[in-house]
Each structure stands twice: as structure tokens, then as C-alpha cells.
PDB file of N, CA and C in Angstrom:
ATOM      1  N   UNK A   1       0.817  -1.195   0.000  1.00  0.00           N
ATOM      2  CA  UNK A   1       0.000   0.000   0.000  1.00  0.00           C
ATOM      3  C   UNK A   1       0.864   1.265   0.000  1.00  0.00           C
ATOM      4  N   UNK A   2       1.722   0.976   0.714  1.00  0.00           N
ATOM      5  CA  UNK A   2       2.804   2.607   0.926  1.00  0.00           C
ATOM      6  C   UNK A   2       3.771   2.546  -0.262  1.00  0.00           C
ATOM      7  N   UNK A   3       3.926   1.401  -1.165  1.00  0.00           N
ATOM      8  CA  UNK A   3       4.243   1.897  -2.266  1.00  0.00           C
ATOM      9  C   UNK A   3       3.283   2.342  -3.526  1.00  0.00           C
ATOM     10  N   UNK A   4       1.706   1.952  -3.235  1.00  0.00           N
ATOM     11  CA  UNK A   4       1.244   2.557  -4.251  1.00  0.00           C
ATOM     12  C   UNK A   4       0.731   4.373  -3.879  1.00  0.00           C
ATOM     13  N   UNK A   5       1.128   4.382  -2.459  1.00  0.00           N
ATOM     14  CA  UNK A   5       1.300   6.049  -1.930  1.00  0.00           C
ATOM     15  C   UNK A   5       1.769   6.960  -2.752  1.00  0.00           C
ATOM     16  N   UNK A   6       3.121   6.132  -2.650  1.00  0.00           N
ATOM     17  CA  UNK A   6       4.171   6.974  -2.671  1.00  0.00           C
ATOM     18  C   UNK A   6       4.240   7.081  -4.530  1.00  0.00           C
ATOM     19  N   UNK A   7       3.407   6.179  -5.759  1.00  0.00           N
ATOM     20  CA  UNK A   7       3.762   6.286  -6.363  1.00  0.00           C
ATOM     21  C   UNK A   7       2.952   7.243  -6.942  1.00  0.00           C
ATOM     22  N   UNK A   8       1.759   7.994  -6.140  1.00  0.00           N
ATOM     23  CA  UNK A   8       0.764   8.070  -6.910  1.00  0.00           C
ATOM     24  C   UNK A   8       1.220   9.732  -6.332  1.00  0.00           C
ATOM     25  N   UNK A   9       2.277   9.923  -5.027  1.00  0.00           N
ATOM     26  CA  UNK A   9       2.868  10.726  -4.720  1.00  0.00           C
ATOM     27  C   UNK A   9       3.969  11.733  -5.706  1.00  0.00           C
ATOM     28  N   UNK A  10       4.508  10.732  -6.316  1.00  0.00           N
ATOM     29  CA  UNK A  10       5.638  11.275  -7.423  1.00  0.00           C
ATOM     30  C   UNK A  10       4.258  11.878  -8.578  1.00  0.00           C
ATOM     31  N   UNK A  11       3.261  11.288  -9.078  1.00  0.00           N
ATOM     32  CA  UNK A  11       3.034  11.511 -10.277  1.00  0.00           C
ATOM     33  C   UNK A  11       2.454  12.679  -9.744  1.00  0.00           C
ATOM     34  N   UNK A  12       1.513  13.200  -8.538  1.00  0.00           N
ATOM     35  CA  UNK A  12       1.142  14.656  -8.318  1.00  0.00           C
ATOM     36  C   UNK A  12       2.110  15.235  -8.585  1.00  0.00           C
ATOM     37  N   UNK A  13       3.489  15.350  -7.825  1.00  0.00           N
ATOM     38  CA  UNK A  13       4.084  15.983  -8.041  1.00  0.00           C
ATOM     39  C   UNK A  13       4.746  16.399  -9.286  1.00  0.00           C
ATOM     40  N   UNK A  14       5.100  15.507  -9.949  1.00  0.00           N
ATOM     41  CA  UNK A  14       6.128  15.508 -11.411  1.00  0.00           C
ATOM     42  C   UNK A  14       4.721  16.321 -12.516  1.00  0.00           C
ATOM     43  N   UNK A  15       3.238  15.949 -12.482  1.00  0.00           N
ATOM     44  CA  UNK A  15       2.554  16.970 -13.157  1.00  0.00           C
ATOM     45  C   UNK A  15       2.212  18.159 -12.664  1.00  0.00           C
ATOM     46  N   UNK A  16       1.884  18.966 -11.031  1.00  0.00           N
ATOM     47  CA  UNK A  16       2.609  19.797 -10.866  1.00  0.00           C
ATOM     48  C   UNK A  16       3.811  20.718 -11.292  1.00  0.00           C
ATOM     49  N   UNK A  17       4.693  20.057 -11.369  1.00  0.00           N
ATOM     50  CA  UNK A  17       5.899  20.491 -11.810  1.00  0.00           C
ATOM     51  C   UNK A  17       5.800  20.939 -12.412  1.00  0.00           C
ATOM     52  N   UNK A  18       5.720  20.205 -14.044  1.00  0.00           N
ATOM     53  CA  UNK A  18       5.203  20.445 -15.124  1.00  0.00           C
ATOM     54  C   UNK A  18       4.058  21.387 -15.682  1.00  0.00           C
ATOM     55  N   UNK A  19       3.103  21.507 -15.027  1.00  0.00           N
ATOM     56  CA  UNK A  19       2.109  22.792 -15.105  1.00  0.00           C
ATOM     57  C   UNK A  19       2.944  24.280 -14.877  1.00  0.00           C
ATOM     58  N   UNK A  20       3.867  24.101 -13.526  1.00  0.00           N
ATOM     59  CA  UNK A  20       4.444  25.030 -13.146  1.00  0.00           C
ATOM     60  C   UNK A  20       5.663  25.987 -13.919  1.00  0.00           C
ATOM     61  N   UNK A  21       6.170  24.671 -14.715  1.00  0.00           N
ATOM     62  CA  UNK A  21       7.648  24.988 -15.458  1.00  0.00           C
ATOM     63  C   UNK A  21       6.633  25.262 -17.168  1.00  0.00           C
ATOM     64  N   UNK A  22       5.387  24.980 -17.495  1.00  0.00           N
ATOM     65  CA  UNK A  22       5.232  25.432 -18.669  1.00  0.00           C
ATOM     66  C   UNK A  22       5.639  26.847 -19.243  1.00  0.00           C
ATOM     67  N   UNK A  23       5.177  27.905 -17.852  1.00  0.00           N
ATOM     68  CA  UNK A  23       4.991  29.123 -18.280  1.00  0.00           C
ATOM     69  C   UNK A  23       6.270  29.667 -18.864  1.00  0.00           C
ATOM     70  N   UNK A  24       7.370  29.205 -18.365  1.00  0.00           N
ATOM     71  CA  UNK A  24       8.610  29.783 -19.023  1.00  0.00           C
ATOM     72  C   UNK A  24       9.087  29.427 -20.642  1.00  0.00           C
ATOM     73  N   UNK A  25       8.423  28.155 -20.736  1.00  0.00           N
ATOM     74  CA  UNK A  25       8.314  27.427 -22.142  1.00  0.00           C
ATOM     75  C   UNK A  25       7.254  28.053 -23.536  1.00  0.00           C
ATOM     76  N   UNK A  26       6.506  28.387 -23.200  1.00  0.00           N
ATOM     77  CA  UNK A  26       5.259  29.339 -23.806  1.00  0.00           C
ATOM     78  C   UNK A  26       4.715  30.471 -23.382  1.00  0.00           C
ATOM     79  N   UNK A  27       5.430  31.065 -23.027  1.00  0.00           N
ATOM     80  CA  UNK A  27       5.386  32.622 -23.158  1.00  0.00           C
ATOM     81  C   UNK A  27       4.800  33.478 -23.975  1.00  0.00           C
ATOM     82  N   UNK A  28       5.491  33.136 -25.487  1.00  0.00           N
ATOM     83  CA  UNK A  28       4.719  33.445 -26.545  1.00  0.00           C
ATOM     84  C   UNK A  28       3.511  33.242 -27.342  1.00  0.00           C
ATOM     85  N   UNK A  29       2.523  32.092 -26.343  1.00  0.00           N
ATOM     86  CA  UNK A  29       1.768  31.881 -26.942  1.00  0.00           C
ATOM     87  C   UNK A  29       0.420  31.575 -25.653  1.00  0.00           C
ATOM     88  N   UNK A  30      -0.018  32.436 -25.675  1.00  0.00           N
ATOM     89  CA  UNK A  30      -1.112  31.946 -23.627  1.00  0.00           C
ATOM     90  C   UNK A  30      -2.009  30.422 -23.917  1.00  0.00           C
ATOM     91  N   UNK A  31      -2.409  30.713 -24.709  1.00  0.00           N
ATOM     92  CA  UNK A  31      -3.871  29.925 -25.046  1.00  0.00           C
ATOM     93  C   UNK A  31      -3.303  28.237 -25.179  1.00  0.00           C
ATOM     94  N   UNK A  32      -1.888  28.521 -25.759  1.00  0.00           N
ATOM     95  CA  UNK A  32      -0.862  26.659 -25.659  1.00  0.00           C
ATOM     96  C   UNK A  32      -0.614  26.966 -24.434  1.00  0.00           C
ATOM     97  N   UNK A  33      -0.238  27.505 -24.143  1.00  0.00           N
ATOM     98  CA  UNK A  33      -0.112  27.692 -22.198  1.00  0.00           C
ATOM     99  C   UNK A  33      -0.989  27.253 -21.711  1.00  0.00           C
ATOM    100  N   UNK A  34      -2.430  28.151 -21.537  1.00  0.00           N
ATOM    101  CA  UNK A  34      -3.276  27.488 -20.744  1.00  0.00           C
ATOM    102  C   UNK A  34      -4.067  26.121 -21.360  1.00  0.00           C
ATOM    103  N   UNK A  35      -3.714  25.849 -22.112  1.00  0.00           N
ATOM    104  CA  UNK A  35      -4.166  24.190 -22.628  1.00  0.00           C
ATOM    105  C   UNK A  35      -3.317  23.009 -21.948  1.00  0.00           C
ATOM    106  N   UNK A  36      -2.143  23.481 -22.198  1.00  0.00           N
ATOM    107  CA  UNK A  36      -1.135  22.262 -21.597  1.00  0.00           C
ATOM    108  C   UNK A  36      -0.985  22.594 -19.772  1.00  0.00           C
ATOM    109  N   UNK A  37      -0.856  23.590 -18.876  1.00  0.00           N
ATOM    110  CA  UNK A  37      -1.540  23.589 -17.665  1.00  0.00           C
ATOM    111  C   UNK A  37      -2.672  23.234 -17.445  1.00  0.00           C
ATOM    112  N   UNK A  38      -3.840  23.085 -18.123  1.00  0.00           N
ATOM    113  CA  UNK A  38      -5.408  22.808 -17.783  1.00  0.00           C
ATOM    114  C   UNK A  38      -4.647  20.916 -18.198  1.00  0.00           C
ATOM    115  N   UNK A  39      -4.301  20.691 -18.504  1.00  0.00           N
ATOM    116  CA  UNK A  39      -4.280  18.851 -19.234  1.00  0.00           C
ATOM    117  C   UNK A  39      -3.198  18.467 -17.597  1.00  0.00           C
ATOM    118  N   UNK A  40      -1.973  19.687 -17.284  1.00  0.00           N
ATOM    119  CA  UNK A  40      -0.749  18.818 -16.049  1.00  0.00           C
ATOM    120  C   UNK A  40      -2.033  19.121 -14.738  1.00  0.00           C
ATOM    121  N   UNK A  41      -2.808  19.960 -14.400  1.00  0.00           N
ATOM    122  CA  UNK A  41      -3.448  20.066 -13.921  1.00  0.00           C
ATOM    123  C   UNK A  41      -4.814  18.787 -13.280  1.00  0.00           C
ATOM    124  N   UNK A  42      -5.441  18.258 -14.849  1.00  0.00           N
ATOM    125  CA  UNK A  42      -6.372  17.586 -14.779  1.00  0.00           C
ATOM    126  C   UNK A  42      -5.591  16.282 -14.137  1.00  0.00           C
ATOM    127  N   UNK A  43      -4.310  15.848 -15.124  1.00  0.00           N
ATOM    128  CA  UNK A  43      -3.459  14.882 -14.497  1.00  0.00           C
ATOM    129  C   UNK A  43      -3.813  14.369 -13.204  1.00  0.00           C
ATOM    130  N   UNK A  44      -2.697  15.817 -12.654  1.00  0.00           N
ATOM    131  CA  UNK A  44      -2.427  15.746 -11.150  1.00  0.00           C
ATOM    132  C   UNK A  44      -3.534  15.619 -10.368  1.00  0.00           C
ATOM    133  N   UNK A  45      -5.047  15.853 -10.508  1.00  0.00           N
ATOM    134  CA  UNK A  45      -6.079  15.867 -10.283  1.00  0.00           C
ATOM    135  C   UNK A  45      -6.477  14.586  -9.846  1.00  0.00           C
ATOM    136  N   UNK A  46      -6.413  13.821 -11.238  1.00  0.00           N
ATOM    137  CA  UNK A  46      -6.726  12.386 -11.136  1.00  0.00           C
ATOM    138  C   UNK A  46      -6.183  11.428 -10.326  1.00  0.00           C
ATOM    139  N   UNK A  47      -4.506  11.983  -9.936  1.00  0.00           N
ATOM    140  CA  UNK A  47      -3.457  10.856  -9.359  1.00  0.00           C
ATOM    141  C   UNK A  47      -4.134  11.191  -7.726  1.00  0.00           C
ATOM    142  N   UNK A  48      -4.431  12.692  -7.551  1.00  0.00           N
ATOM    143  CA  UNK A  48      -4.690  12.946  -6.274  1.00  0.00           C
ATOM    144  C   UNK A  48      -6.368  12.159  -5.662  1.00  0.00           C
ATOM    145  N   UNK A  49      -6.936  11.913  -6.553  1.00  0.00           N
ATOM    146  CA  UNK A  49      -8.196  11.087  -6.127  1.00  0.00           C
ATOM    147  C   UNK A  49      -7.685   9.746  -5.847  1.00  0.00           C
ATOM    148  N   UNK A  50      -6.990   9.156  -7.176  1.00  0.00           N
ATOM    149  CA  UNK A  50      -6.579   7.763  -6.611  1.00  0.00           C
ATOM    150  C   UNK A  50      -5.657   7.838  -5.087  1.00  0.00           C
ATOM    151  N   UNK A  51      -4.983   8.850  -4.784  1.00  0.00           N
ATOM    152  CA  UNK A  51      -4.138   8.926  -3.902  1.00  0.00           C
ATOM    153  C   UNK A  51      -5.272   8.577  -2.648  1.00  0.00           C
ATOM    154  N   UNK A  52      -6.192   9.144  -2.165  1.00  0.00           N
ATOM    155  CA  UNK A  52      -6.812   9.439  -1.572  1.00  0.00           C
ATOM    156  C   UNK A  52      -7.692   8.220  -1.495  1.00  0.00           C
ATOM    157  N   UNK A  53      -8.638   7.724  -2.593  1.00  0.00           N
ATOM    158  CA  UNK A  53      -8.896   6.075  -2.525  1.00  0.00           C
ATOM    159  C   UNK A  53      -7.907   5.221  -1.578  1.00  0.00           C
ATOM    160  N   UNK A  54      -6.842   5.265  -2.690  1.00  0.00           N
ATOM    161  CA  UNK A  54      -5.878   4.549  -1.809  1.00  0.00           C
ATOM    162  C   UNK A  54      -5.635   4.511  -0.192  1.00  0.00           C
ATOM    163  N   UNK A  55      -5.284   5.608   0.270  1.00  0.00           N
ATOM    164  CA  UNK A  55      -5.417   5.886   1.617  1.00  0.00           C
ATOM    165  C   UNK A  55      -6.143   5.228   2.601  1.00  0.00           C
ATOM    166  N   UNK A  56      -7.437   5.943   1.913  1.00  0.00           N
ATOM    167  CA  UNK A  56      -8.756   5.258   2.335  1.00  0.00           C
ATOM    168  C   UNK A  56      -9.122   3.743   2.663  1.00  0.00           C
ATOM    169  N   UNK A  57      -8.584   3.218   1.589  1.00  0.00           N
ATOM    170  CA  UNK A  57      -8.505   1.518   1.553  1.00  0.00           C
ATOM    171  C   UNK A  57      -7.629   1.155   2.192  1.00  0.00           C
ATOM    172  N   UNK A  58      -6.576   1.743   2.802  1.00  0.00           N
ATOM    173  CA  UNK A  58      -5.427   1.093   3.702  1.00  0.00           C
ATOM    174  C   UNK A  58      -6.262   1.320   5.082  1.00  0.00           C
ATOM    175  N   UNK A  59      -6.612   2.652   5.100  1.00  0.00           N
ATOM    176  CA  UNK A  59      -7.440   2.648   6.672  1.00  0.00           C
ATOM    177  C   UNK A  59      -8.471   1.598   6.754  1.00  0.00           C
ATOM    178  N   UNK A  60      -9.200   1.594   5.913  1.00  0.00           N
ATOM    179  CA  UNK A  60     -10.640   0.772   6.159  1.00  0.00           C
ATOM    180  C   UNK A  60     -10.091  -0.837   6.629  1.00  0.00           C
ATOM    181  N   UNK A  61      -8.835  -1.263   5.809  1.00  0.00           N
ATOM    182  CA  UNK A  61      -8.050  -2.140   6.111  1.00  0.00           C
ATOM    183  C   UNK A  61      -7.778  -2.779   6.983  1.00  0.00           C
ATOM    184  N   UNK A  62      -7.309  -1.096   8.580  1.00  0.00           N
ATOM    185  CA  UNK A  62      -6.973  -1.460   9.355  1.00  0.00           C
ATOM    186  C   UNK A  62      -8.103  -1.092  10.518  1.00  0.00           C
ATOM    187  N   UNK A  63      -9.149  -1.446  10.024  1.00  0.00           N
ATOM    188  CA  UNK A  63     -10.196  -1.025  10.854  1.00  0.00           C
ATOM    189  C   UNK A  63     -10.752   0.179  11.078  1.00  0.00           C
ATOM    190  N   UNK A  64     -10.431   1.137  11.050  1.00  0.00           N
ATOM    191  CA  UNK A  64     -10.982   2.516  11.204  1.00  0.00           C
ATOM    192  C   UNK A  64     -12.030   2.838  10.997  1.00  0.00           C
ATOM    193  N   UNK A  65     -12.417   3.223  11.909  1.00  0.00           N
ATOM    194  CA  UNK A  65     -14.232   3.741  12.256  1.00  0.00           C
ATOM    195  C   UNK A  65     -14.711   4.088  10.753  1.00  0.00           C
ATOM    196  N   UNK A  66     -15.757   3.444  10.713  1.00  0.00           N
ATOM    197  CA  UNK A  66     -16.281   3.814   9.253  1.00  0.00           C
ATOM    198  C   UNK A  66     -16.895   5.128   9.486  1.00  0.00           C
ATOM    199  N   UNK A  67     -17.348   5.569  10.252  1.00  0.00           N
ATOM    200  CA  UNK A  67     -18.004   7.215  10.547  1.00  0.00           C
ATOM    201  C   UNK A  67     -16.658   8.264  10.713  1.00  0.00           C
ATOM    202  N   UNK A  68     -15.732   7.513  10.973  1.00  0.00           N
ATOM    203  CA  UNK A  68     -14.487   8.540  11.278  1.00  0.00           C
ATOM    204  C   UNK A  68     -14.284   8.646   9.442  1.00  0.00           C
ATOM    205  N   UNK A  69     -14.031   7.754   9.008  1.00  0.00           N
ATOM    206  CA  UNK A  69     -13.191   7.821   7.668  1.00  0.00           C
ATOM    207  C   UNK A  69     -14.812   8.802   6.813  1.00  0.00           C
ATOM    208  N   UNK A  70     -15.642   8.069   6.927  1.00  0.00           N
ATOM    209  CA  UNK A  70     -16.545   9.005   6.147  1.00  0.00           C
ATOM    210  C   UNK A  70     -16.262  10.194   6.336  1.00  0.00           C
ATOM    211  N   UNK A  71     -16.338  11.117   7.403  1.00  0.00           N
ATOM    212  CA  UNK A  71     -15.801  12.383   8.008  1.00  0.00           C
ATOM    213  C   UNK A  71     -14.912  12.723   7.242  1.00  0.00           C
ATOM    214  N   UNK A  72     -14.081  11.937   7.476  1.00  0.00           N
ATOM    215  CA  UNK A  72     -12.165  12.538   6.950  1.00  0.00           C
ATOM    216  C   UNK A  72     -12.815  12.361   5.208  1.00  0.00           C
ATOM    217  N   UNK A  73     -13.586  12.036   4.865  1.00  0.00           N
ATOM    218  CA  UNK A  73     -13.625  11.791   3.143  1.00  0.00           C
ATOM    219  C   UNK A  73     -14.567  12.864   2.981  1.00  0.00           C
ATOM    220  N   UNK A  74     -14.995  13.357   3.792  1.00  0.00           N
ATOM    221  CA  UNK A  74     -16.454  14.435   3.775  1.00  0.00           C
ATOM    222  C   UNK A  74     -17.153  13.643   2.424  1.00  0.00           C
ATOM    223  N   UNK A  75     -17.655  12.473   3.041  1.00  0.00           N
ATOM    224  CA  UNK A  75     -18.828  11.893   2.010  1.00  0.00           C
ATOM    225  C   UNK A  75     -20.015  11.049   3.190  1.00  0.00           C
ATOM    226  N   UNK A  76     -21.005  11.026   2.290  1.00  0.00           N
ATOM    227  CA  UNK A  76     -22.118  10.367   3.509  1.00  0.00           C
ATOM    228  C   UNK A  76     -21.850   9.043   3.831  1.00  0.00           C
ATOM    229  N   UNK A  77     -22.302   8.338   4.535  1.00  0.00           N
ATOM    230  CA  UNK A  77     -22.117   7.124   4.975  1.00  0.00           C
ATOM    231  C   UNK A  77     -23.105   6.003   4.174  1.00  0.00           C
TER     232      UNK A  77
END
């Protein structure tokens, strides 16, 4: 489980990155700018839900109050 953390850890980050380091790359052009930030964006988006599944499924795993984890997920029970 703590390696599919940690992997889902690198990919937020590395598309992050990448959203971040576009602007110096396309300068000259906004609209390829904001296309390729809206796509490292959506990315990082996606890795951060699975991240968070993940999590989730390691707690539930180890027992954790199903009303606690609902809470911490702010979703209904």
C-alpha cells in the first residue's frame, strides 16, 4: 500500500511540476499555455483522487471507524 502512496505521490508531483515549469516554455503563446496547464493540472487531479482512494482503503483495512473515515472523506455514509 505505501508503495502505491508513494507512487501516486511522485506523479502529483512531477505533473505539478510540469504545469508550473510550462509558463517559461510558452510565453509566446497563452492559449498553448493554458491548454497544456489545464491537461498537467487535470493529471495531477486524477493521481490525487486515486491517492486518496488509496489511503482510504489502507485505513478501512486497518479497521478505522467507518463514521471517522466518512468524516475525513467528507462523504455520507
Amino acid at each position: 500500500m505505501l508503495a502505491l502512496v508513494a507512487y501516486h505521490c511522485r506523479h502529483i508531483n512531477a505533473h505539478l511540476a510540469r504545469a508550473r515549469s510550462l509558463g517559461t516554455r510558452h510565453e509566446d503563446c497563452m492559449r498553448e499555455w493554458q491548454r497544456l496547464v489545464r491537461y498537467a493540472l487535470t493529471d495531477a487531479r486524477a493521481h490525487n483522487h486515486l491517492l486518496v482512494g488509496t489511503i482510504a482503503a489502507c485505513l478501512q483495512r486497518q479497521d478505522v471507524d467507518p463514521g471517522l473515515l466518512h468524516r475525513c472523506l467528507q462523504s455520507p455514509p
